[in-house]
Protein backbone atom coordinates (compact mmCIF):
# COMPACT_ATOMS: atom_id res chain seq x y z
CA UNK A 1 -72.59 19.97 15.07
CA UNK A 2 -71.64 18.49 11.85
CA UNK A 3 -69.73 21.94 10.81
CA UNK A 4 -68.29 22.45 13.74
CA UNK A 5 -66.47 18.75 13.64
CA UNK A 6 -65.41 19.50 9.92
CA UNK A 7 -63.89 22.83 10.84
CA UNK A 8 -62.19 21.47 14.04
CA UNK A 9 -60.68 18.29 11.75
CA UNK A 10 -59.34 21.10 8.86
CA UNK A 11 -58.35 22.94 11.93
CA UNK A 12 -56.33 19.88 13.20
CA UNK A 13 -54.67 18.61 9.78
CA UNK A 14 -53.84 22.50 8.48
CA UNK A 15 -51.96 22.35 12.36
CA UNK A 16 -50.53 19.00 11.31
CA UNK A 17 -48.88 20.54 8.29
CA UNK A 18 -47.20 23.61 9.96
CA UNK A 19 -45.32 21.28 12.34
CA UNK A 20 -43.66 19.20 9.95
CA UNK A 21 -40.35 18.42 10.17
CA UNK A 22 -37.93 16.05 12.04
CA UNK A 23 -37.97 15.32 15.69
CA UNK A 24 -34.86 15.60 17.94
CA UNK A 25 -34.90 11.67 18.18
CA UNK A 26 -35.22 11.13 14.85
CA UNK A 27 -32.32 13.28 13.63
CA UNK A 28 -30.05 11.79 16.24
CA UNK A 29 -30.94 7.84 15.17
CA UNK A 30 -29.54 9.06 11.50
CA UNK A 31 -26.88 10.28 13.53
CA UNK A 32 -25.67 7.55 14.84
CA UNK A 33 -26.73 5.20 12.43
CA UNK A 34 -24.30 7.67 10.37
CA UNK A 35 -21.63 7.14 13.35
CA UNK A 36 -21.45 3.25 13.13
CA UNK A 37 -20.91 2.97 9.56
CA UNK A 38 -17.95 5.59 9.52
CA UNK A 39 -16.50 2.92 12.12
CA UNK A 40 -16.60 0.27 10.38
CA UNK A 41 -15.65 1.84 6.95
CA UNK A 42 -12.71 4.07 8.38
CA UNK A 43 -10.25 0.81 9.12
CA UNK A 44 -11.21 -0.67 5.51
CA UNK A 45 -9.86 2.34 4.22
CA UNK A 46 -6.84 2.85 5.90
CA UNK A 47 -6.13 -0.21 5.60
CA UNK A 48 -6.64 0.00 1.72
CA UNK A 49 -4.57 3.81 1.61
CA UNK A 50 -1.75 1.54 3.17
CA UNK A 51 -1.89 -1.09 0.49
CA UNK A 52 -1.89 1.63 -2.03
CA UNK A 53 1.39 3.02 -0.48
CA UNK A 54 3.26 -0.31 -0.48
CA UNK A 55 2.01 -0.94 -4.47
CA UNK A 56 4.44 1.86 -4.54
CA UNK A 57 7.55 -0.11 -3.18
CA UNK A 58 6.99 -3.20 -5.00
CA UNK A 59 6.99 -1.62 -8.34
CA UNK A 60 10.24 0.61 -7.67
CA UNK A 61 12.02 -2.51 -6.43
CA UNK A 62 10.68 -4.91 -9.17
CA UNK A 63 12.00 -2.32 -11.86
CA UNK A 64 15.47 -1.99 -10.13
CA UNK A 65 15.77 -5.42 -10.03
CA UNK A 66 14.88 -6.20 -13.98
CA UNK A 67 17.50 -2.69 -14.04
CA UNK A 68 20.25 -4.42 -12.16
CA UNK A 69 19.87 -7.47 -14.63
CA UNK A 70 19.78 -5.42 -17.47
CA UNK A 71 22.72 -3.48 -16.59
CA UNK A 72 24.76 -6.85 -15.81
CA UNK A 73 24.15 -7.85 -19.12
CA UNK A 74 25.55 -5.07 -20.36
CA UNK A 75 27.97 -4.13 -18.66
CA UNK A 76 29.25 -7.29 -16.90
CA UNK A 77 28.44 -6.18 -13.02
CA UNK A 78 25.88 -4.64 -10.56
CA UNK A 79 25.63 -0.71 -9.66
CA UNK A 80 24.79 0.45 -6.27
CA UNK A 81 23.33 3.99 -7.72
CA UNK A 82 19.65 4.12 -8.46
CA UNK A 83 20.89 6.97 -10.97
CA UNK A 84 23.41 5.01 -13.07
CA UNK A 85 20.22 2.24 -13.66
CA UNK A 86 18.52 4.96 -15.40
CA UNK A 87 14.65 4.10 -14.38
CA UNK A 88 14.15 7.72 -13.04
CA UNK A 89 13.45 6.53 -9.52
CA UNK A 90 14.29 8.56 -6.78
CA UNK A 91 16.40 6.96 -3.57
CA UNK A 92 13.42 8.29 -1.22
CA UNK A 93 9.94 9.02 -1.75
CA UNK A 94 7.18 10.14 0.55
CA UNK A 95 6.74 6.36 1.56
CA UNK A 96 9.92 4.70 1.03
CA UNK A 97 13.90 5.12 1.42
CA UNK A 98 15.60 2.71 -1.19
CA UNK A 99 18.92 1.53 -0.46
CA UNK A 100 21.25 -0.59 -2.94
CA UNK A 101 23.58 -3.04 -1.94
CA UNK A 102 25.84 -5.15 -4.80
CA UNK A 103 29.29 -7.27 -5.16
CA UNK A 104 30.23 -9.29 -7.91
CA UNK A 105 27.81 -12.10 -7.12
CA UNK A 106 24.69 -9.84 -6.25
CA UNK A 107 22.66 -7.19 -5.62
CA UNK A 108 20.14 -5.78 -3.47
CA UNK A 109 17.99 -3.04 -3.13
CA UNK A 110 16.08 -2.47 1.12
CA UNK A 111 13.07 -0.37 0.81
CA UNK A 112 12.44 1.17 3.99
CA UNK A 113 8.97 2.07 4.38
CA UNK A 114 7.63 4.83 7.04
CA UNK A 115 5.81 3.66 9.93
CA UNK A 116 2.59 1.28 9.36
CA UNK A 117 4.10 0.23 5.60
CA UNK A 118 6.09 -3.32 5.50
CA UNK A 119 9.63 -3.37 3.65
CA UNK A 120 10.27 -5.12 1.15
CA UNK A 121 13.64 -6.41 -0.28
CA UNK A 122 14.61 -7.25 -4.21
CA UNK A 123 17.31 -9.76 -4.60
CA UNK A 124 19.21 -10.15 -7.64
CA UNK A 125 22.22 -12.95 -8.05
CA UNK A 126 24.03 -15.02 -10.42
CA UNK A 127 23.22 -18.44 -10.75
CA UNK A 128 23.22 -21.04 -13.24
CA UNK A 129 21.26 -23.25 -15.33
CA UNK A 130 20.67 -26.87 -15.87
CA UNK A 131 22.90 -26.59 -18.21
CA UNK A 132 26.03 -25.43 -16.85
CA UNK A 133 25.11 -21.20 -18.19
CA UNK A 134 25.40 -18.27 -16.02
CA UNK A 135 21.88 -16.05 -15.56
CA UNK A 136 20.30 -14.51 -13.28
CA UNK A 137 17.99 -14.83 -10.88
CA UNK A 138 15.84 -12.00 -9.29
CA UNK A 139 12.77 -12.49 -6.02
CA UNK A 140 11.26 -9.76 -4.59
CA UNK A 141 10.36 -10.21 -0.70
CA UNK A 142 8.11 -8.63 1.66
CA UNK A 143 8.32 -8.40 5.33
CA UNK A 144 5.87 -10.42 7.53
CA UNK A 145 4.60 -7.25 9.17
CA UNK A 146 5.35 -2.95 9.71
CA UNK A 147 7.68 -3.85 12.14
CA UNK A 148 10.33 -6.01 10.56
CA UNK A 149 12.99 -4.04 8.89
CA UNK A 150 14.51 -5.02 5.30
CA UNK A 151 18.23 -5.03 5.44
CA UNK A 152 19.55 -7.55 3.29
CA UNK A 153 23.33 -8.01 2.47
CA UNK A 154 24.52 -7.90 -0.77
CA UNK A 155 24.12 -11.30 -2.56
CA UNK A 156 21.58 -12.46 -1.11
CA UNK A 157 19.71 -15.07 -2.87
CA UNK A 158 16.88 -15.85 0.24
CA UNK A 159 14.24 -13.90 1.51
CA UNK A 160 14.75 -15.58 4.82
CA UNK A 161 11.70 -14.29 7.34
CA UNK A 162 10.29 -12.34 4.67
CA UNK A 163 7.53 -13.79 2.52
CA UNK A 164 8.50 -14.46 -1.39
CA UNK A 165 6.18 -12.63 -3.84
């Protein structure tokens, strides 16, 4: 009887080892274990791809605006050509459509993002110091949300409803 237990218990764990593997159950719990954390990681990244895209905008119009201060220094007034600042930017991107405004006492440049990306304005002017000298004076604003639309006028010197960076 002894032999005959032994053979049936090698019998039973050699039978054990043939049917290994993953249930049906099993596999879909990792499934949708799987499922939930692509939900919750999916927004996080969008939301980071967007923030990527609008780094974009806020370097273009910082440079323009230190460009449009350069270019008054040298040459005694504001351009509104992106190609006469010399920065090799282009007036639209994949992202963004930049538009400059100017007059003798400012300048401005309206990036126009595509949907889901906020706008953002750069405002360069003339002011004056304590002291009585002319400079100027540069902000670069960003729009509250997607929806609000950058169209400053030329001059402008407030970022009104947008937020000052």
């Amino acid at each position: 009887m002894k032999t005959e237990l032994k053979a049936k218990f090698l019998q039973h764990i050699s039978q054990k080892k043939r049917d290994g593997g993953f249930t049906l159950i099993e596999l879909l719990v990792v499934i949708i274990i799987i499922g939930i954390l692509s939900a919750i990681a999916l927004p996080s990244f969008l939301n980071q791809a967007n923030k990527a895209r609008e780094s974009e905008a806020k370097t273009y119009v910082g440079s323009i605006n230190r460009a449009q201060q350069a270019r008054l220094m040298e040459t005694g007034e504001f351009t509104t050509s992106i190609t006469q600042l010399g920065l090799g930017v282009s007036s639209a991107t994949a992202n963004y459509t930049y538009n400059l405004l100017a007059n003798a006492s400012g300048a401005v440049v309206n990036a126009n993002g595509i949907a889901n990306l906020r706008d953002y304005g750069g405002l360069v002017w003339v002011g004056t110091t304590a002291g009585g000298e002319r400079t100027t004076l540069a902000k670069l604003c960003e729009a509250p949300d997607a929806e609000t639309e950058a169209k400053f006028a030329a001059g402008a010197n407030s970022c009104g409803t947008f937020r000052e960076i």
